[in-house]
PDB file of N, CA and C in Angstrom:
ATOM      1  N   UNK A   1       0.818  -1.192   0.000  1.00  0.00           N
ATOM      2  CA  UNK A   1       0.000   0.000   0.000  1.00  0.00           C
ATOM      3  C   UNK A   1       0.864   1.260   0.000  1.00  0.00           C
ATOM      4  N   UNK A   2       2.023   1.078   0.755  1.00  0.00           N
ATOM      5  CA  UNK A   2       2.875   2.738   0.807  1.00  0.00           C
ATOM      6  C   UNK A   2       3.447   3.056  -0.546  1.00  0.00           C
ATOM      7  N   UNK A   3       3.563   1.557  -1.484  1.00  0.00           N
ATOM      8  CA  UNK A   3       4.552   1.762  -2.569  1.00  0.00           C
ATOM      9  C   UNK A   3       3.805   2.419  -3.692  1.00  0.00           C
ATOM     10  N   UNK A   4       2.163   2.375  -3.632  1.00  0.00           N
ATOM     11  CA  UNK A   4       1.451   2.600  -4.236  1.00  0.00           C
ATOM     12  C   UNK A   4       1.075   4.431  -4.001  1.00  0.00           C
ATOM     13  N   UNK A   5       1.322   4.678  -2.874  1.00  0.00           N
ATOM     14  CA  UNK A   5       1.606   6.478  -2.402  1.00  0.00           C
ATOM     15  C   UNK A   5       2.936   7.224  -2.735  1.00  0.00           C
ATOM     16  N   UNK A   6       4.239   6.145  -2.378  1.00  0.00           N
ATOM     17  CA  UNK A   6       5.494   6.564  -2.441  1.00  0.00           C
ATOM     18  C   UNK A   6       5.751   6.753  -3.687  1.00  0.00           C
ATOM     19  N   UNK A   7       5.844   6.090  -4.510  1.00  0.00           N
ATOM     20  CA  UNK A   7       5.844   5.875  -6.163  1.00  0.00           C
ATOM     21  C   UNK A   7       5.485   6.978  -6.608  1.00  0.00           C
ATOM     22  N   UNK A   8       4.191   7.731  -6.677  1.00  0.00           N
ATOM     23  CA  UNK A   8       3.809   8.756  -7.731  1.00  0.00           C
ATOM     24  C   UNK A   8       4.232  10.211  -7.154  1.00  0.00           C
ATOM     25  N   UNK A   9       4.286  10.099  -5.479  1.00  0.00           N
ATOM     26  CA  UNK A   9       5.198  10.967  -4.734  1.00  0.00           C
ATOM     27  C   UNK A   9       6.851  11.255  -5.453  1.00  0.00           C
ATOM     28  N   UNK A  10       7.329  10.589  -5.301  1.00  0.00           N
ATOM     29  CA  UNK A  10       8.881  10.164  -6.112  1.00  0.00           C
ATOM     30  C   UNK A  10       8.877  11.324  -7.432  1.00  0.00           C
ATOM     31  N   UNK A  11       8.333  10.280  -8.169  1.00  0.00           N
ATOM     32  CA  UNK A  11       8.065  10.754  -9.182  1.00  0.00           C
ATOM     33  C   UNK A  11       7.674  12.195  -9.799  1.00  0.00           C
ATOM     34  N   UNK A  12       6.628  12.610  -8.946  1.00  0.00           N
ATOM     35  CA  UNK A  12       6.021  14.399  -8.525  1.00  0.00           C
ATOM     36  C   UNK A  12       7.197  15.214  -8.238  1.00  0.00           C
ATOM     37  N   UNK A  13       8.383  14.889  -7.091  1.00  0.00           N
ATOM     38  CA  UNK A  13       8.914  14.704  -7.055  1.00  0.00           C
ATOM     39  C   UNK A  13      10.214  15.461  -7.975  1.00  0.00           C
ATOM     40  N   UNK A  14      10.575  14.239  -8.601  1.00  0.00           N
ATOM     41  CA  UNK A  14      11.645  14.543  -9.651  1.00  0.00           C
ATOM     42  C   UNK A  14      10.999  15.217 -10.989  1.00  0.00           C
ATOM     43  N   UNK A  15       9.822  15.177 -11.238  1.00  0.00           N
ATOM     44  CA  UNK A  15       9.548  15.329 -12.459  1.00  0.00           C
ATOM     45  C   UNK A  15       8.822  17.020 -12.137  1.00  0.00           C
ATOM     46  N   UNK A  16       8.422  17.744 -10.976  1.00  0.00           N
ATOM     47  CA  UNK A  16       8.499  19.252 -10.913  1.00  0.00           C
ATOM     48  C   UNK A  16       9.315  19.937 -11.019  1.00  0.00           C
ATOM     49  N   UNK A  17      10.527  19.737 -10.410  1.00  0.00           N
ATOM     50  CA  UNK A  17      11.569  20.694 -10.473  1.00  0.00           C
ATOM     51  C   UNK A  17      11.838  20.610 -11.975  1.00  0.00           C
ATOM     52  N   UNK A  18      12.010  20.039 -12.961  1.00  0.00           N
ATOM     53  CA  UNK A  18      11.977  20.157 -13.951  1.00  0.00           C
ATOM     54  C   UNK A  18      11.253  20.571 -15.296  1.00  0.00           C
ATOM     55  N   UNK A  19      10.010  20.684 -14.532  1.00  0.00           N
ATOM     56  CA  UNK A  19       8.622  22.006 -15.244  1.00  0.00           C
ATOM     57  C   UNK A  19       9.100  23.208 -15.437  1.00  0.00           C
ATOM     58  N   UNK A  20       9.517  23.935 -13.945  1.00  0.00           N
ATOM     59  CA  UNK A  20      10.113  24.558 -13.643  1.00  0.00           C
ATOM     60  C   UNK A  20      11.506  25.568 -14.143  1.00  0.00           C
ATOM     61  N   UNK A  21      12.212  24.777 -15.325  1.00  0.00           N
ATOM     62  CA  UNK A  21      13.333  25.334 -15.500  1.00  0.00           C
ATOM     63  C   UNK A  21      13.128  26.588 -16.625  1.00  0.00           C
ATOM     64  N   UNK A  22      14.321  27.062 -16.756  1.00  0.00           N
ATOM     65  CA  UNK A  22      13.960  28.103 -17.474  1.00  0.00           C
ATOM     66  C   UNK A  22      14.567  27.846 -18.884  1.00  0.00           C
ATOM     67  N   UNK A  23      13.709  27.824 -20.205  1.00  0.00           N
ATOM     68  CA  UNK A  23      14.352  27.795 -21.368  1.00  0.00           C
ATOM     69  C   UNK A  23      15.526  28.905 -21.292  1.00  0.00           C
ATOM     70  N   UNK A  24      16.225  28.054 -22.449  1.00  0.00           N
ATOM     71  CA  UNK A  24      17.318  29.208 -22.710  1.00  0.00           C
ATOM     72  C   UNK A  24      17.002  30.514 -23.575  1.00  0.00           C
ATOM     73  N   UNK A  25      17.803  31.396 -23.510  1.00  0.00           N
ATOM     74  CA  UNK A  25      17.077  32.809 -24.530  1.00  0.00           C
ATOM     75  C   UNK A  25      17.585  32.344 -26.425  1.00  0.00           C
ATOM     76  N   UNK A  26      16.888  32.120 -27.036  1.00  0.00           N
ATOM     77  CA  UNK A  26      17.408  31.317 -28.241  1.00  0.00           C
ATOM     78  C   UNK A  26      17.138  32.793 -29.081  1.00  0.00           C
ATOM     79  N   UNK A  27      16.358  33.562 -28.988  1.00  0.00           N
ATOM     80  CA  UNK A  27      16.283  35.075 -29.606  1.00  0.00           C
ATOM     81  C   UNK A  27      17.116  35.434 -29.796  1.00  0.00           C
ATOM     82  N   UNK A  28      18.432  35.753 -28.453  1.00  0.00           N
ATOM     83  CA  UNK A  28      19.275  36.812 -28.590  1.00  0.00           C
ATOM     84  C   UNK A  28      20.530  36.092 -29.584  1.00  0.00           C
ATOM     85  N   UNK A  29      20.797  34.926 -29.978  1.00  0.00           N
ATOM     86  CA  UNK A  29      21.487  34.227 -30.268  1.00  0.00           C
ATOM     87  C   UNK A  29      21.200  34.238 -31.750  1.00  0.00           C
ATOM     88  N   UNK A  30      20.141  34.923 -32.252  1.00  0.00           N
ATOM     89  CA  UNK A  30      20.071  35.228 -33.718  1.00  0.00           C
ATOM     90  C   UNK A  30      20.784  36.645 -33.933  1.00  0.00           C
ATOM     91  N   UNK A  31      21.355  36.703 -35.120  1.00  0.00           N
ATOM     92  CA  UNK A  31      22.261  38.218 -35.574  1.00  0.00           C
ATOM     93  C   UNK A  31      20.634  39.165 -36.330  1.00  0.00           C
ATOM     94  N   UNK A  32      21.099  40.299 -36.454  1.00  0.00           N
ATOM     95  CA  UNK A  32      20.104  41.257 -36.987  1.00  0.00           C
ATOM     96  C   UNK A  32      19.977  40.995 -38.390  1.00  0.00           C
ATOM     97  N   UNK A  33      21.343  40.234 -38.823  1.00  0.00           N
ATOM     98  CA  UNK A  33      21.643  40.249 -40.544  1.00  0.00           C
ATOM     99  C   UNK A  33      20.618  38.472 -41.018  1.00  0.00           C
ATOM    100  N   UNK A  34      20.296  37.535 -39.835  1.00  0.00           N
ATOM    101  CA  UNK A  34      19.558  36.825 -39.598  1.00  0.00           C
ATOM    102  C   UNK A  34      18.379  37.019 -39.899  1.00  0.00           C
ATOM    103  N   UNK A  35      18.323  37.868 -39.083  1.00  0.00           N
ATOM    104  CA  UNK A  35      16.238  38.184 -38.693  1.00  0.00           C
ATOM    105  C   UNK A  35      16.029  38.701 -39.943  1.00  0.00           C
ATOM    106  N   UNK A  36      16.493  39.723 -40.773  1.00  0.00           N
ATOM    107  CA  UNK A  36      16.231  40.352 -41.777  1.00  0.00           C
ATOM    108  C   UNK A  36      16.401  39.599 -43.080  1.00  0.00           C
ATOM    109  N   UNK A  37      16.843  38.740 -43.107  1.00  0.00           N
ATOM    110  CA  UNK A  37      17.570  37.609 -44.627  1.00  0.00           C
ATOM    111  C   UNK A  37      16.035  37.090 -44.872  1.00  0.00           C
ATOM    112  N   UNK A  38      15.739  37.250 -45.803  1.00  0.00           N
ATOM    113  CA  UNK A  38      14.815  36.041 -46.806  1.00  0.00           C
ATOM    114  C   UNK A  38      14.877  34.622 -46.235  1.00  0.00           C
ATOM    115  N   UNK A  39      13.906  34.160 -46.597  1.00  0.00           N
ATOM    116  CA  UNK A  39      13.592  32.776 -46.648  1.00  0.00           C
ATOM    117  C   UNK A  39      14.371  32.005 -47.510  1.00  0.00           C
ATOM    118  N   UNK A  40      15.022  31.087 -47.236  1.00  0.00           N
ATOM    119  CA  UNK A  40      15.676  29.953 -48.719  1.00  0.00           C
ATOM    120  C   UNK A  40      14.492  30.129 -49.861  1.00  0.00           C
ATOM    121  N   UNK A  41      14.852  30.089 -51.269  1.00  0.00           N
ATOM    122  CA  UNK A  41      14.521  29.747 -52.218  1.00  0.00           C
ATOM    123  C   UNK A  41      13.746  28.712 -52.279  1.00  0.00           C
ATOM    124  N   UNK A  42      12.542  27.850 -52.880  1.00  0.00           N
ATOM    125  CA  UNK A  42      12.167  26.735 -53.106  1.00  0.00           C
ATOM    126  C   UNK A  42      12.290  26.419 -54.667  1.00  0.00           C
ATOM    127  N   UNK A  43      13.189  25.420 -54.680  1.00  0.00           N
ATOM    128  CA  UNK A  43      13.429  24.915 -55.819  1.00  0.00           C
ATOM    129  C   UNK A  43      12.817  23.404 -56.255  1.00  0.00           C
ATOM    130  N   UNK A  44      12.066  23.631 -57.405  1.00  0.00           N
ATOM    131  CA  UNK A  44      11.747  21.883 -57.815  1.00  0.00           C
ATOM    132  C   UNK A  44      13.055  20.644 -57.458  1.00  0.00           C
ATOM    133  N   UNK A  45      12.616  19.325 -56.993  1.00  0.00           N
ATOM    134  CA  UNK A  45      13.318  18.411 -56.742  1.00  0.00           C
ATOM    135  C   UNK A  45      13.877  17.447 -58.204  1.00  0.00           C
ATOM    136  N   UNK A  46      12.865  17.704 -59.270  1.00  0.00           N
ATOM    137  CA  UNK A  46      13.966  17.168 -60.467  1.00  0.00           C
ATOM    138  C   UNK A  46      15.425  17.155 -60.670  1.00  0.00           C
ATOM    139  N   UNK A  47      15.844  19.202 -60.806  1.00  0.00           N
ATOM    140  CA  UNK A  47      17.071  19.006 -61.176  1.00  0.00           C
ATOM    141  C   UNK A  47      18.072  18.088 -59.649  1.00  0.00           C
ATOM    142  N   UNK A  48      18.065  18.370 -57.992  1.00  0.00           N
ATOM    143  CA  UNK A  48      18.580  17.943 -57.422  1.00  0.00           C
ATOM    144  C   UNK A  48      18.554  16.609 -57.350  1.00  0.00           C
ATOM    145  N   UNK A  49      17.668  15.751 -57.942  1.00  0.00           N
ATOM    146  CA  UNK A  49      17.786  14.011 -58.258  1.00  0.00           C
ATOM    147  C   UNK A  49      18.503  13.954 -59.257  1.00  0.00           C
ATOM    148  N   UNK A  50      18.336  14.840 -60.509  1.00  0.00           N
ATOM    149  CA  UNK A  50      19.651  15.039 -61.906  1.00  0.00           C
ATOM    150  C   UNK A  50      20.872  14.944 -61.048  1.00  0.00           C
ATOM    151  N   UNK A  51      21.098  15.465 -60.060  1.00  0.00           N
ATOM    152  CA  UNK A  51      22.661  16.494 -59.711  1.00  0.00           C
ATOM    153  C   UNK A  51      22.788  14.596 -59.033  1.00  0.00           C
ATOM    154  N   UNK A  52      22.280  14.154 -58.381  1.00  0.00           N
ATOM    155  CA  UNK A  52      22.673  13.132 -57.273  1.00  0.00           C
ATOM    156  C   UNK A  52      22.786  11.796 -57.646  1.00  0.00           C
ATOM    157  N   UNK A  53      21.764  11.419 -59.031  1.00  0.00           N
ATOM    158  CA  UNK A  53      21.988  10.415 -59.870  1.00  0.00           C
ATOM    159  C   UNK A  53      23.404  10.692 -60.920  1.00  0.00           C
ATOM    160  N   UNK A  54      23.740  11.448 -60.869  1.00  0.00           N
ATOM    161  CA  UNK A  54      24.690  12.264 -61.658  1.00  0.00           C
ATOM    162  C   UNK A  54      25.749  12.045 -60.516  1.00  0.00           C
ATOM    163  N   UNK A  55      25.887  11.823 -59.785  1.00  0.00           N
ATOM    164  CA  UNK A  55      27.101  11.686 -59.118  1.00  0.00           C
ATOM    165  C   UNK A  55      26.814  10.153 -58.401  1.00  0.00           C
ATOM    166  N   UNK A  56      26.313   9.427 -58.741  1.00  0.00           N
ATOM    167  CA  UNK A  56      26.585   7.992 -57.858  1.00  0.00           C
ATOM    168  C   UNK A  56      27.835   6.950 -58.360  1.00  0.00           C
ATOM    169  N   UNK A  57      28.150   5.856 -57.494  1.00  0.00           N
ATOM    170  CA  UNK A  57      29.134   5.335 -57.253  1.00  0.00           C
ATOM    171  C   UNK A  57      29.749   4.450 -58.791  1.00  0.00           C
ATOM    172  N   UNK A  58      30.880   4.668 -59.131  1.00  0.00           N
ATOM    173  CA  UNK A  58      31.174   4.034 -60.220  1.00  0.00           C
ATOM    174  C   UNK A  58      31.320   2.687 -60.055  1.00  0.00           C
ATOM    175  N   UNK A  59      30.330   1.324 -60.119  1.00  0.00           N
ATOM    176  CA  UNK A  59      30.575  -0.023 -59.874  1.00  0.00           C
ATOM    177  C   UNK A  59      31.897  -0.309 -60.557  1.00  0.00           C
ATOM    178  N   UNK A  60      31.911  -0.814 -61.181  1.00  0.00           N
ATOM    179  CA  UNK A  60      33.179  -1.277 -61.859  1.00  0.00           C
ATOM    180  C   UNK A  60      34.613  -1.237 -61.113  1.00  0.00           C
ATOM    181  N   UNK A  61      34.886   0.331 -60.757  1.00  0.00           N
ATOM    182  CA  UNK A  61      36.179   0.783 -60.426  1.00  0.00           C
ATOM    183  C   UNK A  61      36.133   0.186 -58.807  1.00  0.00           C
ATOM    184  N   UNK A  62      34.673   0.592 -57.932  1.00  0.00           N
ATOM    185  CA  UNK A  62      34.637   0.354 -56.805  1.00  0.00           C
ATOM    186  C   UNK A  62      34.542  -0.902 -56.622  1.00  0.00           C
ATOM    187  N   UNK A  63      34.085  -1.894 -57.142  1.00  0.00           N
ATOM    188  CA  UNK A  63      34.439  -3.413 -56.831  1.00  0.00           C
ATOM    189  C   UNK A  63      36.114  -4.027 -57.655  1.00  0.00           C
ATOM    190  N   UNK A  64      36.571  -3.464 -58.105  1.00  0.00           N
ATOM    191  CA  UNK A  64      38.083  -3.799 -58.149  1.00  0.00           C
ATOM    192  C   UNK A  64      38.957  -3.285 -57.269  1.00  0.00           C
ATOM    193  N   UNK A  65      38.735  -1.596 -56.932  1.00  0.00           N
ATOM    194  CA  UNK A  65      39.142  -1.628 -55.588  1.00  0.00           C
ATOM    195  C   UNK A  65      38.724  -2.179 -54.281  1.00  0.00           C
ATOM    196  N   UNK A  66      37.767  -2.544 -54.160  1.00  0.00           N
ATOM    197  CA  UNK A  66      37.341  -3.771 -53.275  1.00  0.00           C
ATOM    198  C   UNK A  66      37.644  -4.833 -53.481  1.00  0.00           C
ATOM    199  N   UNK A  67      37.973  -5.749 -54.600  1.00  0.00           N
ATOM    200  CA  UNK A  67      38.536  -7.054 -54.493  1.00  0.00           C
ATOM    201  C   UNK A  67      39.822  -6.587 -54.065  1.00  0.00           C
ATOM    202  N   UNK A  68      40.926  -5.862 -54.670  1.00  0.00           N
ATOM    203  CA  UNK A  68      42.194  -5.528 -54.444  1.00  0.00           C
ATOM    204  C   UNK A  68      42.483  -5.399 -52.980  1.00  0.00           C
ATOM    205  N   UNK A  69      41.833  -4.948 -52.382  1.00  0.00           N
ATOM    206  CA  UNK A  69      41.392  -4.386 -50.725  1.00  0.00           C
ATOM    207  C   UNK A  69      41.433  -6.413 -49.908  1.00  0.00           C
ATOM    208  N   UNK A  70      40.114  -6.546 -50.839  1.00  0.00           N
ATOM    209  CA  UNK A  70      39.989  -7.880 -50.355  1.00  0.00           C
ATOM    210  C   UNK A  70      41.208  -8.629 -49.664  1.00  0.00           C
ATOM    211  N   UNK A  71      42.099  -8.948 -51.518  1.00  0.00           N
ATOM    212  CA  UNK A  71      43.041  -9.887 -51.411  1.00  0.00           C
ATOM    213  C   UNK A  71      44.619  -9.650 -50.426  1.00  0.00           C
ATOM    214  N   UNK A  72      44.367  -8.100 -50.498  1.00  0.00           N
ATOM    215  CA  UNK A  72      45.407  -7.701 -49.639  1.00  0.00           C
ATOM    216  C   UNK A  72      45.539  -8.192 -47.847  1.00  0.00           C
ATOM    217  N   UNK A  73      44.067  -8.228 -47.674  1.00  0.00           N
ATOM    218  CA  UNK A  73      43.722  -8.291 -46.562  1.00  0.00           C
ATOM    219  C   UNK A  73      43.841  -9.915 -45.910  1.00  0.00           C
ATOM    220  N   UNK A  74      43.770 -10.754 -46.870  1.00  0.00           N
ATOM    221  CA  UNK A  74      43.763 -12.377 -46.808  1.00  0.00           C
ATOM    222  C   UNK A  74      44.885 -12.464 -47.094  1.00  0.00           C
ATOM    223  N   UNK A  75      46.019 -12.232 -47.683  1.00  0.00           N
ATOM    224  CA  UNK A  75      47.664 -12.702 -47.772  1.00  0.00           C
ATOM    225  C   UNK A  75      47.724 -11.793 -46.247  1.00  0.00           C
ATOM    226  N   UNK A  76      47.333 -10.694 -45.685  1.00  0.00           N
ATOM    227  CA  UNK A  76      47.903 -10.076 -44.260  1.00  0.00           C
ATOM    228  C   UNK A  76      47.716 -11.773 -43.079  1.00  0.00           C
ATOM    229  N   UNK A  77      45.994 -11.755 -43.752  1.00  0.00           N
ATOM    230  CA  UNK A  77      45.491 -12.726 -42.565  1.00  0.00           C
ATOM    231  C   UNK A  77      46.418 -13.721 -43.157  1.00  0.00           C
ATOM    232  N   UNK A  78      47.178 -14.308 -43.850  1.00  0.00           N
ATOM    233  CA  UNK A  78      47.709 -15.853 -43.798  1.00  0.00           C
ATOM    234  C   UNK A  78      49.080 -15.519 -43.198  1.00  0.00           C
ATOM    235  N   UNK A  79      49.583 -14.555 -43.751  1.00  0.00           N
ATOM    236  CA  UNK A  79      51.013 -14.242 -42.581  1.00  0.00           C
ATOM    237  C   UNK A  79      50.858 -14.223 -41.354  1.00  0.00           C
ATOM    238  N   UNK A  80      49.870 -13.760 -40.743  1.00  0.00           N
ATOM    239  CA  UNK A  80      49.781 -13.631 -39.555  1.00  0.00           C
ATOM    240  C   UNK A  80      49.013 -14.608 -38.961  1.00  0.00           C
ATOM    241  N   UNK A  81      48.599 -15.700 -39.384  1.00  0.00           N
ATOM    242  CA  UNK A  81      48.209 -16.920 -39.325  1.00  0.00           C
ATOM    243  C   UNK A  81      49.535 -18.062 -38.757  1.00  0.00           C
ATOM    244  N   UNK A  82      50.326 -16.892 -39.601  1.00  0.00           N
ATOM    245  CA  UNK A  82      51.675 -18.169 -39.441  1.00  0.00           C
ATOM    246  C   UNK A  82      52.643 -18.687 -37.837  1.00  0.00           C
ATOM    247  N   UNK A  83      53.172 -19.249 -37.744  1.00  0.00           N
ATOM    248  CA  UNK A  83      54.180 -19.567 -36.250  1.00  0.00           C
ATOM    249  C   UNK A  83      54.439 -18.439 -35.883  1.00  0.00           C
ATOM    250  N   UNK A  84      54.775 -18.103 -34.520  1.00  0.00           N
ATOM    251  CA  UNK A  84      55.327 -16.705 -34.147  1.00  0.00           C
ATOM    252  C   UNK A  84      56.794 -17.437 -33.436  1.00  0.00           C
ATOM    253  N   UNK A  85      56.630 -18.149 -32.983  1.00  0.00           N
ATOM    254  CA  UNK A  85      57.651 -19.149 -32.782  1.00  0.00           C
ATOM    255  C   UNK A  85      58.472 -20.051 -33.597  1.00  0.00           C
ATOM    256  N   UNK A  86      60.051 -19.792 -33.665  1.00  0.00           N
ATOM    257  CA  UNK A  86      60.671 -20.886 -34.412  1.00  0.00           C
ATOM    258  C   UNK A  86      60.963 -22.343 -34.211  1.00  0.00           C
ATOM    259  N   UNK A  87      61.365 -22.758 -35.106  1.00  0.00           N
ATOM    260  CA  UNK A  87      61.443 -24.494 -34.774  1.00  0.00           C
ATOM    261  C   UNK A  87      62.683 -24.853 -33.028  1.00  0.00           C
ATOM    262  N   UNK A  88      63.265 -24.418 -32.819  1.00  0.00           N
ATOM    263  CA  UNK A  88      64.423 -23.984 -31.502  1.00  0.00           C
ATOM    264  C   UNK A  88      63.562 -23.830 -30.547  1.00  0.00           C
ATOM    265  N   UNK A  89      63.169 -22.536 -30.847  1.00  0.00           N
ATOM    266  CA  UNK A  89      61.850 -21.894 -30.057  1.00  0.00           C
ATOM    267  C   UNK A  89      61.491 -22.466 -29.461  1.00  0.00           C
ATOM    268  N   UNK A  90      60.556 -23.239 -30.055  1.00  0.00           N
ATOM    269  CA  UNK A  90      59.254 -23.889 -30.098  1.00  0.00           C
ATOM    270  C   UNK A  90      59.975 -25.724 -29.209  1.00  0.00           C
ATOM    271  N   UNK A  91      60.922 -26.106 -29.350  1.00  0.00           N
ATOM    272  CA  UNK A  91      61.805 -27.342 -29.036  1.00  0.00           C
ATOM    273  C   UNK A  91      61.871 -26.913 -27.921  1.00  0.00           C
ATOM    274  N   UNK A  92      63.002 -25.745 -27.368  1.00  0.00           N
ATOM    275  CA  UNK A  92      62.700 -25.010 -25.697  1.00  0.00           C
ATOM    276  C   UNK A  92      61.573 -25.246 -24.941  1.00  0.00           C
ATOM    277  N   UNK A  93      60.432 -24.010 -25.504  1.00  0.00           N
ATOM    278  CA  UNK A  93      59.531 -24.252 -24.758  1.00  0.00           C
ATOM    279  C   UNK A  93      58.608 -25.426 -24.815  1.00  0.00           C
ATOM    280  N   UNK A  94      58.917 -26.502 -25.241  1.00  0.00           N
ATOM    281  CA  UNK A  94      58.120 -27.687 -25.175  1.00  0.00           C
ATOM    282  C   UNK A  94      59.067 -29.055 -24.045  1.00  0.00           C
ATOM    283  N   UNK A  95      60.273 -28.652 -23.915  1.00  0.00           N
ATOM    284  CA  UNK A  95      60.999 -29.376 -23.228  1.00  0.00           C
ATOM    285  C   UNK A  95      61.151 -28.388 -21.635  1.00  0.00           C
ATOM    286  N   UNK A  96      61.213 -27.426 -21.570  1.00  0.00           N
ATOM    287  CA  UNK A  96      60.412 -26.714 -20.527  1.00  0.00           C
ATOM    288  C   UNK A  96      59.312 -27.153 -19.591  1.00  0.00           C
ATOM    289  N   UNK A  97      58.103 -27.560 -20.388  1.00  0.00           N
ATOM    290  CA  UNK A  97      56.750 -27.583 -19.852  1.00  0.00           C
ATOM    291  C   UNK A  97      57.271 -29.047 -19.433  1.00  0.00           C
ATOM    292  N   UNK A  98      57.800 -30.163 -19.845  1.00  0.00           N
ATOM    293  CA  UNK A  98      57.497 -31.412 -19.413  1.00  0.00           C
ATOM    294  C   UNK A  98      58.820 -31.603 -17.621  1.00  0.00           C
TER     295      UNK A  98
END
């Protein structure tokens, strides 16, 4: 029964003091050369789909530099795949452990 009083208390609570606050002044933070400027232009969306289809990704070039990328990356991974330890090395620390 108290949790059912305490609860929305709590809550009242934390969630007034925060009614409470004061926005920031976002007015003064505009320039005069602001307030006075025009509205943007509205321009039809044709030509900007022209401009953006007009610049998309060249397949061809970008999947050869991606395979190239690829293969570079798989000869890294097989070197580093390899022993880090030499055959000596590797004779030591195995006559060590026993």
């Amino acid at each position: 029964m108290t949790h059912r009083i305490l609860l929305p208390l709590c809550l009242a609570a934390l969630t007034l003091p925060a009614a409470c606050t004061q926005f920031p002044a976002l007015d003064s933070r505009a320039t005069p050369e602001l307030l006075a400027s025009d509205y943007p232009a509205i321009v039809p969306v044709d030509p900007l789909l022209a401009k953006a289809e007009a610049g998309q990704v060249n397949i061809p070039q970008t999947e050869s530099g991606l395979t190239s990328r690829v293969e570079r990356l798989q000869a890294r991974a097989a070197r580093l795949r390899g022993s880090v330890l030499s055959g000596s090395e590797k004779q030591r620390l195995s006559q060590g452990l026993q």
